[in-house]
Protein backbone atom coordinates (compact mmCIF):
# COMPACT_ATOMS: atom_id res chain seq x y z
CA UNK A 1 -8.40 5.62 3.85
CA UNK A 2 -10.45 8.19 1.48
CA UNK A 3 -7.25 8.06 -1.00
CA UNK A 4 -6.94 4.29 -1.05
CA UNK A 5 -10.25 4.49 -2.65
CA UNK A 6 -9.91 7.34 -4.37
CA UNK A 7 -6.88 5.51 -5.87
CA UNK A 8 -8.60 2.12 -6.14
CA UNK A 9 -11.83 4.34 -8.27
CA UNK A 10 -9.03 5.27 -10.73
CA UNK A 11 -7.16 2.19 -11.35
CA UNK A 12 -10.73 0.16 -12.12
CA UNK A 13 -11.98 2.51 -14.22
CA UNK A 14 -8.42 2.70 -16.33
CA UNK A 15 -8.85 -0.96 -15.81
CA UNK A 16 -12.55 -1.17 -17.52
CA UNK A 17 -10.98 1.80 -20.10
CA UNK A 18 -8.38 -0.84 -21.28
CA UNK A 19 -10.76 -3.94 -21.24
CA UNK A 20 -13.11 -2.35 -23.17
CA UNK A 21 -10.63 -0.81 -25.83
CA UNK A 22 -9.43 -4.29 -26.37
CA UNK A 23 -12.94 -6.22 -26.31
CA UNK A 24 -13.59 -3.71 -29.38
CA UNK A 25 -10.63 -4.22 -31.61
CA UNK A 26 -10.99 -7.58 -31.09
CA UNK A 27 -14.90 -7.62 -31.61
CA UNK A 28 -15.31 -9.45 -28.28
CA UNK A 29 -18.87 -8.04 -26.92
CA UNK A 30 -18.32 -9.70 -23.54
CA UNK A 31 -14.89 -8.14 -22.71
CA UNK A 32 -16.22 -5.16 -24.26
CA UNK A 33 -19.27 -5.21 -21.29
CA UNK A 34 -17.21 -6.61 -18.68
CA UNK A 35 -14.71 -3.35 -19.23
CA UNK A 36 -18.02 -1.00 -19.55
CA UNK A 37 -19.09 -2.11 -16.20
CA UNK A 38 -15.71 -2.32 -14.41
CA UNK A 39 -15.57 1.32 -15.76
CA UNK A 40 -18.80 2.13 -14.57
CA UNK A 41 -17.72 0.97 -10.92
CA UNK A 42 -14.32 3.08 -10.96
CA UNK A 43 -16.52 5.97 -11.65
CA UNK A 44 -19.42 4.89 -8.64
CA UNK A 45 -16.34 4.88 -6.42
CA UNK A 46 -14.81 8.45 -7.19
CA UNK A 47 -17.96 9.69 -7.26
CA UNK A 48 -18.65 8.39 -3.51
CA UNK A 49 -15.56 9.29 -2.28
CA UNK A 50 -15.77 13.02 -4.13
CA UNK A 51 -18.84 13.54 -2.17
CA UNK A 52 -17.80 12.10 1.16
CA UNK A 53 -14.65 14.89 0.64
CA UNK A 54 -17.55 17.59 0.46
CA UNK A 55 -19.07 16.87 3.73
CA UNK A 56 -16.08 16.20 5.81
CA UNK A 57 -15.40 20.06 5.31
């Protein structure tokens, strides 16, 4: 299960990456925020599952 999510955390926050590279070129400040936070939550979930790795051991 811990992977999944692990793998989930890095595909949204290349996700958000992408979004908000685009919502730049283009100038589109909403696709640029909606990528920031979609980023944001890739990185909430790795950093939940890094720490749930710690205490398991």
């Amino acid at each position: 299960m811990s992977g999944h999510q692990k793998s989930k955390g890095k595909m949204e926050q290349a996700k958000g990456k992408a979004k908000e590279t685009a919502g730049r070129a283009v100038g589109n400040e909403s696709l640029t925020a909606e990528g920031h936070a979609e980023k944001a939550k890739g990185n909430a979930r790795q950093a939940k599952e890094k720490t749930k790795d710690i205490f398991k051991s």
